[in-house]
C-alpha atoms as a PDB file:
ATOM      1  CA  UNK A   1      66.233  47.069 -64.627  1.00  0.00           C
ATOM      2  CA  UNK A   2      62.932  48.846 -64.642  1.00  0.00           C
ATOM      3  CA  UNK A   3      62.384  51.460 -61.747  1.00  0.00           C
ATOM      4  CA  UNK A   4      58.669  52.625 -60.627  1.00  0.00           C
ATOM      5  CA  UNK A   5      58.165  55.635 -59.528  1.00  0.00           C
ATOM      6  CA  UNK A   6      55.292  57.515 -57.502  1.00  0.00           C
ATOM      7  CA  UNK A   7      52.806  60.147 -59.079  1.00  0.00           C
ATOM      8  CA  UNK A   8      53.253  63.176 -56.793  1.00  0.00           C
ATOM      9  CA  UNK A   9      49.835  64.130 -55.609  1.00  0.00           C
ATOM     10  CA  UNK A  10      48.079  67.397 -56.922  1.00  0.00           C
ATOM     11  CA  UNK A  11      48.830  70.542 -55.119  1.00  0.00           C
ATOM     12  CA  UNK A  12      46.367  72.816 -53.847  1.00  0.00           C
ATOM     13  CA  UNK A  13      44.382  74.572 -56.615  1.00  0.00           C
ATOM     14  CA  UNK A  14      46.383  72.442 -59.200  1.00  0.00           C
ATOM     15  CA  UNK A  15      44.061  70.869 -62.377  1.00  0.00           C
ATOM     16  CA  UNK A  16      44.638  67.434 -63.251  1.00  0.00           C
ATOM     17  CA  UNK A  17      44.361  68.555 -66.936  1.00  0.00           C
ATOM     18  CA  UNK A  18      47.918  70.512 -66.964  1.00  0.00           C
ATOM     19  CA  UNK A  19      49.685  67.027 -65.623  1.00  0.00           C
ATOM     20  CA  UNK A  20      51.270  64.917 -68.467  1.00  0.00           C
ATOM     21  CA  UNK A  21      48.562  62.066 -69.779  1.00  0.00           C
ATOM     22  CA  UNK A  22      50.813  59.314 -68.110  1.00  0.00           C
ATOM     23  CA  UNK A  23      51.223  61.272 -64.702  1.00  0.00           C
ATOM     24  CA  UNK A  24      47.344  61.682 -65.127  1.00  0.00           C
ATOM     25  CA  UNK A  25      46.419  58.074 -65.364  1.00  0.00           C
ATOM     26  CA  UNK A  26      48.779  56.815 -62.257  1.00  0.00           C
ATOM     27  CA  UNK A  27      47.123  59.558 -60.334  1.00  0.00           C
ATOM     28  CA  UNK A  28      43.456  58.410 -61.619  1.00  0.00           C
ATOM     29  CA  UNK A  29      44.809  54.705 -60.795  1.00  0.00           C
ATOM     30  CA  UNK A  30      45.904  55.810 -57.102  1.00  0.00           C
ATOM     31  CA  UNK A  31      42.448  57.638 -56.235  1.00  0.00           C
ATOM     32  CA  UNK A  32      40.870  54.650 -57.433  1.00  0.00           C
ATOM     33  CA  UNK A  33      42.862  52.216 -55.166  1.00  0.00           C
ATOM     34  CA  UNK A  34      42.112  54.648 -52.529  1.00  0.00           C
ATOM     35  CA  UNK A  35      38.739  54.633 -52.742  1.00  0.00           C
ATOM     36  CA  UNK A  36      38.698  50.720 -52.653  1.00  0.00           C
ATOM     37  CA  UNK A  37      40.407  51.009 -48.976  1.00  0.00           C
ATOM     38  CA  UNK A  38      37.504  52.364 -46.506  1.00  0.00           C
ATOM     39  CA  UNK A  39      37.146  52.197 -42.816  1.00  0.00           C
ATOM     40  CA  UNK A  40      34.664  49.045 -40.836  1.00  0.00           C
ATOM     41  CA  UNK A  41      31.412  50.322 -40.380  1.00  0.00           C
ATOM     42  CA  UNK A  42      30.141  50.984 -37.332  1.00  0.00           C
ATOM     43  CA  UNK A  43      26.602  50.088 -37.965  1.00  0.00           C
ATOM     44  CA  UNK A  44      27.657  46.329 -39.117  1.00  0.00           C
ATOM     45  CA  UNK A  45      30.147  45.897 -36.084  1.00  0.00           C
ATOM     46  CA  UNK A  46      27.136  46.493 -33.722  1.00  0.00           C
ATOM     47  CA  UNK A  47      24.563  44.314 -35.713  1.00  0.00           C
ATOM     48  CA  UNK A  48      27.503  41.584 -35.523  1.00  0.00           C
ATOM     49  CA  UNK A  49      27.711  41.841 -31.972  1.00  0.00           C
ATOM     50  CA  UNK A  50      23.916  42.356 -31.406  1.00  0.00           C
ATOM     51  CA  UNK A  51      23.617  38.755 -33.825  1.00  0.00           C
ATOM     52  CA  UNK A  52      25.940  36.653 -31.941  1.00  0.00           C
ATOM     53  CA  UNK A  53      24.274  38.347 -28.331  1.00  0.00           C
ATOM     54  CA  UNK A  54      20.781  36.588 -29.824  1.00  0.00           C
ATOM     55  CA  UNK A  55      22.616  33.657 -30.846  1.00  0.00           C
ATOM     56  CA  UNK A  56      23.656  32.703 -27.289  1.00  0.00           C
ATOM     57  CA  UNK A  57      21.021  34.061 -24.688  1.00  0.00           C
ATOM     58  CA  UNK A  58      18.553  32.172 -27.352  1.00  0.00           C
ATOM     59  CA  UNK A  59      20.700  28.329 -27.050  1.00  0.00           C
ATOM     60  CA  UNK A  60      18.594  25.461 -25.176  1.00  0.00           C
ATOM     61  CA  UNK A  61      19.360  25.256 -21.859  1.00  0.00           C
ATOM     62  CA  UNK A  62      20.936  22.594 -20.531  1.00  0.00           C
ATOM     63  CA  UNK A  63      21.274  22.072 -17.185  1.00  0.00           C
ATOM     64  CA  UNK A  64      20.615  19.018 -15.249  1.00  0.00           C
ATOM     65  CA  UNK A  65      17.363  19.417 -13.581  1.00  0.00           C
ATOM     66  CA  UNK A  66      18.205  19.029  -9.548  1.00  0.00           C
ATOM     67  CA  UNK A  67      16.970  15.455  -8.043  1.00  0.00           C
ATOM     68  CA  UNK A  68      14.846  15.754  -4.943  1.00  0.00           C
ATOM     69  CA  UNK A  69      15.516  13.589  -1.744  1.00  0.00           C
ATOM     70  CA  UNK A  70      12.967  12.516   0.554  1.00  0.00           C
ATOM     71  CA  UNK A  71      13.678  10.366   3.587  1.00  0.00           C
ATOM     72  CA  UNK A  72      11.206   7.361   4.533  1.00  0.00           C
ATOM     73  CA  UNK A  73      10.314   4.814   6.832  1.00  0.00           C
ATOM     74  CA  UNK A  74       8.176   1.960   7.174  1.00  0.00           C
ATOM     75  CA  UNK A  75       6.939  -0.467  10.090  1.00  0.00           C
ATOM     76  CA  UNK A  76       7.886  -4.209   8.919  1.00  0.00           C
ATOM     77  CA  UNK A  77       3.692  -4.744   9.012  1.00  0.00           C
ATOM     78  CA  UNK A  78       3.779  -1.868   6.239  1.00  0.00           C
ATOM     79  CA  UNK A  79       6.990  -3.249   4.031  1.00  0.00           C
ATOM     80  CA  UNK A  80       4.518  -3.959   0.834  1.00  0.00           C
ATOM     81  CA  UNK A  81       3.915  -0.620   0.459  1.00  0.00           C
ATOM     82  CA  UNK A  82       7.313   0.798   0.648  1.00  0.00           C
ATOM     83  CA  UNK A  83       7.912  -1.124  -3.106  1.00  0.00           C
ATOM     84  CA  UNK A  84       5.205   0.527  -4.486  1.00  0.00           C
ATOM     85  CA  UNK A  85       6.509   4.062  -2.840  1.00  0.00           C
ATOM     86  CA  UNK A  86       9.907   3.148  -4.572  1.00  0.00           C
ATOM     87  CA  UNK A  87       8.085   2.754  -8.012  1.00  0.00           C
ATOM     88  CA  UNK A  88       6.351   6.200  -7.250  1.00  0.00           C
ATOM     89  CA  UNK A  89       9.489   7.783  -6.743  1.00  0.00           C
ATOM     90  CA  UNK A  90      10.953   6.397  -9.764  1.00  0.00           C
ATOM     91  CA  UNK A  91       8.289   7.951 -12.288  1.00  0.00           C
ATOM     92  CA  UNK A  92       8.651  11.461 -10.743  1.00  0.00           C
ATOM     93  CA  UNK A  93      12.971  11.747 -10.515  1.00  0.00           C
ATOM     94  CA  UNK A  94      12.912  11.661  -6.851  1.00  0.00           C
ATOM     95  CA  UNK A  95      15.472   9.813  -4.563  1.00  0.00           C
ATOM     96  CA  UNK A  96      14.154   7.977  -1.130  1.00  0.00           C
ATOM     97  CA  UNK A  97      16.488   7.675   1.496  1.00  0.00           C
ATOM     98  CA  UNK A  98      15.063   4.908   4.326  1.00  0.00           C
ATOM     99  CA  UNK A  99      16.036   6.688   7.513  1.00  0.00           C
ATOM    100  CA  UNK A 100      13.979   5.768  10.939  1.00  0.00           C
ATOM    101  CA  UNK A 101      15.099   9.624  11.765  1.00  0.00           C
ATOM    102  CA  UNK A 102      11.977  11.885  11.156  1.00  0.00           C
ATOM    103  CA  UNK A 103      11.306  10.475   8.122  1.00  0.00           C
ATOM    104  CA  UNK A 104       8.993  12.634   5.875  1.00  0.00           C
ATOM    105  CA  UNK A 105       6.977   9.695   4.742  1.00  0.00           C
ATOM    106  CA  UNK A 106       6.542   6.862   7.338  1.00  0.00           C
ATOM    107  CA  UNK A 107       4.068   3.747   6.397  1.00  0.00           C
ATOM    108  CA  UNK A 108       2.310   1.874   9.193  1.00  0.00           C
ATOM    109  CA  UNK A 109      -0.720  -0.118   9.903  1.00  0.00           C
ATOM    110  CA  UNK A 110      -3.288   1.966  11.818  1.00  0.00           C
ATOM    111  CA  UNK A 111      -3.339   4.939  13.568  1.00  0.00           C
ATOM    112  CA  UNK A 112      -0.765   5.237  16.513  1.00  0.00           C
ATOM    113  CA  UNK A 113      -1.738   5.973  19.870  1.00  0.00           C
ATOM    114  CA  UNK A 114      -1.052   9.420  19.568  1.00  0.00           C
ATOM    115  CA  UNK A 115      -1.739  11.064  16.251  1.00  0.00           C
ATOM    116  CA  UNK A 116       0.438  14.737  15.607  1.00  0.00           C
ATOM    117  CA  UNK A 117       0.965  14.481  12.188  1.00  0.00           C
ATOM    118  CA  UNK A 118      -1.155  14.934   8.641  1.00  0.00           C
ATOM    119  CA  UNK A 119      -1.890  10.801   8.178  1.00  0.00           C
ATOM    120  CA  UNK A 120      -3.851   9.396   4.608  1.00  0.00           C
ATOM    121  CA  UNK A 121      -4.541   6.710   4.247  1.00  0.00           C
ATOM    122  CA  UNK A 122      -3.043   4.518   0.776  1.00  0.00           C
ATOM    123  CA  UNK A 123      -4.519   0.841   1.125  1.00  0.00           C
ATOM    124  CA  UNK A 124      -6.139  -1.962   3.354  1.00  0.00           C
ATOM    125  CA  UNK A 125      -5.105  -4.839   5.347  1.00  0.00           C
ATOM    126  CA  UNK A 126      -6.069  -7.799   6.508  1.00  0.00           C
ATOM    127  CA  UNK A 127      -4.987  -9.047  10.325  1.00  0.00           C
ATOM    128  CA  UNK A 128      -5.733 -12.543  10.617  1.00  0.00           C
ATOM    129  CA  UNK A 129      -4.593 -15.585  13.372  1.00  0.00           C
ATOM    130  CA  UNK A 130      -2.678 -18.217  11.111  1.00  0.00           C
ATOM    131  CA  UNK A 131      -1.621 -21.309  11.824  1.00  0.00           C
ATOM    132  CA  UNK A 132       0.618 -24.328  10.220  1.00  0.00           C
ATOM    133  CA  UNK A 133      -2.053 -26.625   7.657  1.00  0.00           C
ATOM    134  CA  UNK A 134      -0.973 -29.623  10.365  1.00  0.00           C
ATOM    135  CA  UNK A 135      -1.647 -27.537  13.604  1.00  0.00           C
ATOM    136  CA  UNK A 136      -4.935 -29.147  15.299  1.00  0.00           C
ATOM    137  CA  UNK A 137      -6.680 -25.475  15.805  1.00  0.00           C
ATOM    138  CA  UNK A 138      -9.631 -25.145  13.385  1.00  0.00           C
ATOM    139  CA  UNK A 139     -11.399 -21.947  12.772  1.00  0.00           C
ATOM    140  CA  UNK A 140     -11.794 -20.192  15.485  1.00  0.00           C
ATOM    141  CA  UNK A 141     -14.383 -17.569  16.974  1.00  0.00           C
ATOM    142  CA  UNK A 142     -14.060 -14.680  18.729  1.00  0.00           C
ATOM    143  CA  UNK A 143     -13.735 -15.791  22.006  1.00  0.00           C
ATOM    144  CA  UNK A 144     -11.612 -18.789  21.165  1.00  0.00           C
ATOM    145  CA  UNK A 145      -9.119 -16.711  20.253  1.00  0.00           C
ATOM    146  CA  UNK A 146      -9.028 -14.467  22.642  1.00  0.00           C
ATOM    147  CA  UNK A 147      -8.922 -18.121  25.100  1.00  0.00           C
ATOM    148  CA  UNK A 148      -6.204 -19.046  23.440  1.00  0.00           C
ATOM    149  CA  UNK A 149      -3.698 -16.062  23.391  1.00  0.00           C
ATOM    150  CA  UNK A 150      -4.751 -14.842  26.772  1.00  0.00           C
ATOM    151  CA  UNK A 151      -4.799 -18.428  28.455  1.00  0.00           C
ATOM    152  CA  UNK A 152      -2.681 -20.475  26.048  1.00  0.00           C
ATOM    153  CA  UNK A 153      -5.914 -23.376  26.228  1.00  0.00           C
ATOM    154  CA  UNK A 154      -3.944 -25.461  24.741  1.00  0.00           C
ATOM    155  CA  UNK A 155      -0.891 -27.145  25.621  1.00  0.00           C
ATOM    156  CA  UNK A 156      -0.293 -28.765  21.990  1.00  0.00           C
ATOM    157  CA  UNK A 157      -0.153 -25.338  20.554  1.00  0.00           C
ATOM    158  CA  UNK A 158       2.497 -22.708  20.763  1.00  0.00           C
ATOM    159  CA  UNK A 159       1.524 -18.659  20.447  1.00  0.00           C
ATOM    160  CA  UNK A 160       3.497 -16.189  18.846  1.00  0.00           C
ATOM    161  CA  UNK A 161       2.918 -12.530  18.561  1.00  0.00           C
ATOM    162  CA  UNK A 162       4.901  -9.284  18.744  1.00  0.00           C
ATOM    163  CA  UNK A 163       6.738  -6.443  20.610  1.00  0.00           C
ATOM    164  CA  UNK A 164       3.508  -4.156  22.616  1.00  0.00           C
ATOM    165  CA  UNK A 165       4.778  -1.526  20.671  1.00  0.00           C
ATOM    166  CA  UNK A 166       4.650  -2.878  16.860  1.00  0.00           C
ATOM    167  CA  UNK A 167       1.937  -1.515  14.989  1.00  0.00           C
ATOM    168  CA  UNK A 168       0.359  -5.006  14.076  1.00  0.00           C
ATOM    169  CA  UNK A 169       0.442  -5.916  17.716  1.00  0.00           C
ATOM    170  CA  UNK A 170      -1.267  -3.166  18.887  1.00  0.00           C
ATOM    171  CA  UNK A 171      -4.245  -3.402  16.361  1.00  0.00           C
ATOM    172  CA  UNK A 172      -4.995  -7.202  17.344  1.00  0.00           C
ATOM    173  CA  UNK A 173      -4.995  -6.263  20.986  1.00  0.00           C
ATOM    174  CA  UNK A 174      -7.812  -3.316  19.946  1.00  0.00           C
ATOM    175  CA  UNK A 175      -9.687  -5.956  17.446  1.00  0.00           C
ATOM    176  CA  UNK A 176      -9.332  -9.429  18.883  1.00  0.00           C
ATOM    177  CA  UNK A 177      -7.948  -8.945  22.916  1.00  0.00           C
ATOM    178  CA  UNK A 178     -10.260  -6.115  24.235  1.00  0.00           C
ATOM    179  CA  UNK A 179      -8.400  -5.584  26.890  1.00  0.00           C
ATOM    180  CA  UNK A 180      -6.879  -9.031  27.997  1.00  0.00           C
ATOM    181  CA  UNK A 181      -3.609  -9.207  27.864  1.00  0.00           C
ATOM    182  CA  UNK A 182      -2.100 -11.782  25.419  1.00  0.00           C
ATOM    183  CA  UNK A 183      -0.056 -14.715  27.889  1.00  0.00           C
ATOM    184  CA  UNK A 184       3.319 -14.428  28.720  1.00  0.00           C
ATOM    185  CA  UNK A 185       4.183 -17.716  27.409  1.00  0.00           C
ATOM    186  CA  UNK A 186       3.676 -16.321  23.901  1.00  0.00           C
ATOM    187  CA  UNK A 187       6.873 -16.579  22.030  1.00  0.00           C
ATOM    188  CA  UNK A 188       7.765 -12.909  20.162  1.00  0.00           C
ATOM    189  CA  UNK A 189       8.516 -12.487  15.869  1.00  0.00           C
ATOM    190  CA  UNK A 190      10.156  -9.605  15.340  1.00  0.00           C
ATOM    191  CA  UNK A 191       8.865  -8.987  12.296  1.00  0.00           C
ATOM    192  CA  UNK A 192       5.852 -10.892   9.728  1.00  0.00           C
ATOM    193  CA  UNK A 193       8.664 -12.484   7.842  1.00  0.00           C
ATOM    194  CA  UNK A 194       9.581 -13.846  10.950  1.00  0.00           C
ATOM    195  CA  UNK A 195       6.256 -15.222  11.763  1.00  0.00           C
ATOM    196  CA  UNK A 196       5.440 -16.170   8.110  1.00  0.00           C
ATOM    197  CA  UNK A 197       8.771 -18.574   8.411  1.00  0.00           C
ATOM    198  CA  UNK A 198       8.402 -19.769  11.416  1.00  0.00           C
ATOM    199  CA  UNK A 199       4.040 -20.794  10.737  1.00  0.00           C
ATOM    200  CA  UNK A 200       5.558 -22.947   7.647  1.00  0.00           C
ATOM    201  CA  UNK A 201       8.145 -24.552   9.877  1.00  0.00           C
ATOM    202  CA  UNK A 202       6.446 -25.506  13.037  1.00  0.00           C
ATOM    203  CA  UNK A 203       3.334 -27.300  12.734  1.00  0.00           C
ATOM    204  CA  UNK A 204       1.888 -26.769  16.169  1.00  0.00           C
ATOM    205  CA  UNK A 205       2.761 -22.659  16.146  1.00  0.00           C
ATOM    206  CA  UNK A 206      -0.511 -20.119  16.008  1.00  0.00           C
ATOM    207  CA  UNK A 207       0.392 -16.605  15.276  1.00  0.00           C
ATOM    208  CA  UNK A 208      -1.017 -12.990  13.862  1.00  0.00           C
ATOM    209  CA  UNK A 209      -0.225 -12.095  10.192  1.00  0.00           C
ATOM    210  CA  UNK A 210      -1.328  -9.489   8.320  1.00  0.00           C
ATOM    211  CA  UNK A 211      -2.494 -11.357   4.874  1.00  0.00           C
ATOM    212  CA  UNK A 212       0.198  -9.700   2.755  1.00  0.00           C
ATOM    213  CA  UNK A 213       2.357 -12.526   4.053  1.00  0.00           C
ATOM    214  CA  UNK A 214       0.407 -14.995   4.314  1.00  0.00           C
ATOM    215  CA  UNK A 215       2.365 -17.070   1.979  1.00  0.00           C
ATOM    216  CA  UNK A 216       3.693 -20.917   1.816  1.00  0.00           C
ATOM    217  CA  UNK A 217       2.258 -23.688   4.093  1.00  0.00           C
ATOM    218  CA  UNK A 218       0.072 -22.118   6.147  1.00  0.00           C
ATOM    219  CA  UNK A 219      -3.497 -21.350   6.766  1.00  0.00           C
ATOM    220  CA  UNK A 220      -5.941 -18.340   8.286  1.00  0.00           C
ATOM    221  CA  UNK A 221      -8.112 -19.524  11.266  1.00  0.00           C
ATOM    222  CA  UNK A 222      -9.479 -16.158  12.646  1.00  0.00           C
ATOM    223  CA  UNK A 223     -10.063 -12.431  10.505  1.00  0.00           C
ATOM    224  CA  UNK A 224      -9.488  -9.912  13.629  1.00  0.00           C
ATOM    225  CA  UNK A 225     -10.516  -7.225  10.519  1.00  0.00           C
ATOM    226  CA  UNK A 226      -9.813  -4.954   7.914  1.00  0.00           C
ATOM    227  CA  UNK A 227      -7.216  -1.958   9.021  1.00  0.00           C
ATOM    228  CA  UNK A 228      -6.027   1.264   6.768  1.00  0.00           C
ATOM    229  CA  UNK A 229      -2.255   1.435   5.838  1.00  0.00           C
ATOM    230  CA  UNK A 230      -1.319   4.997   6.483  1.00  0.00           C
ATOM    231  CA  UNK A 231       0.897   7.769   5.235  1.00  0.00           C
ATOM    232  CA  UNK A 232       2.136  10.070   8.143  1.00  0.00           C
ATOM    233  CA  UNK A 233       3.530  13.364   7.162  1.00  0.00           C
ATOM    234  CA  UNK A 234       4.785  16.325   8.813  1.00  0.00           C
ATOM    235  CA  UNK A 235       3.000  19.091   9.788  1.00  0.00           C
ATOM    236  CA  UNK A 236       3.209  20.928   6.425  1.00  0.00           C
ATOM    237  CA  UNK A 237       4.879  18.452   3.750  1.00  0.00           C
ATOM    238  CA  UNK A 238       6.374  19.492   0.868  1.00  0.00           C
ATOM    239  CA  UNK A 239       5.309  19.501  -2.934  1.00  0.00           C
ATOM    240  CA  UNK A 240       7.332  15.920  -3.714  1.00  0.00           C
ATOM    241  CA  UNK A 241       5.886  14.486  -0.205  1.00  0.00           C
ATOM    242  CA  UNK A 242       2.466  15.218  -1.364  1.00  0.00           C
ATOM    243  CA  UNK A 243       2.655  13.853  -4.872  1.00  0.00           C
ATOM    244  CA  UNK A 244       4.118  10.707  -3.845  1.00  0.00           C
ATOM    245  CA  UNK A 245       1.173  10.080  -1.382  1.00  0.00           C
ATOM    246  CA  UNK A 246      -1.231  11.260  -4.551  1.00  0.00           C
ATOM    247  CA  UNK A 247       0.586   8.428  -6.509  1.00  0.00           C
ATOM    248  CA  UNK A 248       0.474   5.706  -3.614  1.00  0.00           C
ATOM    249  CA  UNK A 249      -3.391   6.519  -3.209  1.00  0.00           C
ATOM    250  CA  UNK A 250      -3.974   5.994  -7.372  1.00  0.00           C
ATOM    251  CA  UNK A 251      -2.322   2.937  -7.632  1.00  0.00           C
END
C-alpha cells in the first residue's frame, strides 16, 4: 500500500535550495495549487449586481392600462346618438355606464328650459307631424296643424303626442303650438318608438316624430323645423367627457 505524505512548509529564513529535490518539487507543486485558489473579487460582485439592477428597472412595463368609466344618459328623442357615443367610447378604451343619475354626458333634443350646464351641440333633427299613408290628412300648413292638435278638427283622426315634459314635446309646442295648448283628447307615446309603431298600425292616428324614426308605413305631413341634438356636461368635465363629445361632433 502506498502512503502520501505532506511537504512540511519552509520555516522562517529557511532556503528552498537546502530541502531534498523531491521535498522541493511537492513544495513548488503546493504553492502552485495555492496560488490557483484566490478570493471573489469585489469589483466583479458589484458589476454583477449593478448588471442584473439594469436588467430589471430597464424590462417593459406591463401593466394593464386602467379603463375609464363615464356614466350617460339620453332622452328617448336622442336614442340615435347614444350608438354612435357607444362607438366613440369603444375607439378610446372607455366604459359607459347608462345611469339617469347625474350622468356626465346626457343627449337631448334642444335646449331645456333651464340651461346650468356646458351644452354642444353634436347633430340635427328633424320634428315633423306624421301620419299613417291611409290617414285622410294631407299636407298640412301652419295653422292647420296647430287646428288640429289644439281643436282635434277632425273627428276621423286621432292625435298623439307626449308627456309636457319630454324634450320632443316641448320643442313642437315652441315651433308649431305658440302657445295653444295641444287638446286633451290627444292620446300620449311614451317614447318615438312608441309613436313610430303605433303611425304604421292605425291608419287614422296623426302624431310628432322626429325623422330619425320615421320608418315603415308612414308618411310626413308638416316640418315644425330643424332642432340641435345636444351634449350637456357638468360644470367642468373631465378629459374622457370632452374627447368623447370631440368624437360625437367629427363623426
Amino acid at each position: 500500500m502506498k502512503i502520501g505524505y505532506v511537504t512540511p512548509a519552509l520555516a522562517p529564513g529557511e532556503n528552498i535550495a537546502k530541502r531534498a529535490p523531491a521535498q522541493r518539487s511537492d513544495l513548488l507543486h503546493w504553492r502552485l495549487l495555492r496560488a490557483k485558489v484566490r478570493r471573489p473579487r469585489n469589483d466583479i460582485i458589484l458589476l454583477f449586481l449593478l448588471s442584473s439592477f439594469l436588467l430589471f428597472s430597464c424590462a417593459p412595463n406591463t401593466q394593464t392600462p386602467q379603463i375609464e368609466i363615464i356614466s350617460v344618459y339620453s332622452t328617448p328623442s336622442a336614442q340615435p346618438w347614444m350608438s354612435d357615443l357607444f362607438t366613440c367610447a369603444g375607439k378610446q378604451s372607455v366604459t359607459l355606464v347608462v345611469s339617469a343619475d347625474s350622468p356626465e354626458i346626457s343627449l337631448r333634443l334642444g335646449e331645456p328650459e333651464t340651461l346650468t350646464s356646458p351644452a354642444y351641440q353634436i347633430g340635427e333633427e328633424e320634428i315633423l307631424i306624421v301620419t299613417n299613408r291611409q290617414s285622410p290628412v294631407q299636407n298640412l300648413s301652419l295653422e292647420e296643424a296647430q287646428t288640429l292638435f289644439a281643436e282635434q278638427g277632425d273627428a276621423s283622426v286621432q292625435v298623439w303626442g307626449y308627456a309636457s315634459e319630454a324634450d320632443v314635446q316641448i320643442l313642437f309646442d315652441q315651433l308649431v303650438m305658440n302657445g295653444r295648448s295641444v287638446t286633451s283628447f290627444a292620446r300620449m307615446a311614451a317614447d318615438p318608438q312608441e309613436m313610430s309603431d303605433t303611425l304604421n298600425s292605425e291608419s287614422n292616428a296623426v302624431g310628432i316624430l322626429p325623422k330619425h324614426w320615421m320608418a315603415g308605413n308612414v308618411r310626413e305631413v308638416y316640418s315644425a323645423g330643424t332642432v340641435p341634438v345636444l351634449a350637456l356636461t357638468k360644470q367642468e368635465p373631465i378629459a374622457g367627457v370632452v374627447s368623447l363629445i370631440s368624437c360625437l361632433q367629427n363623426d
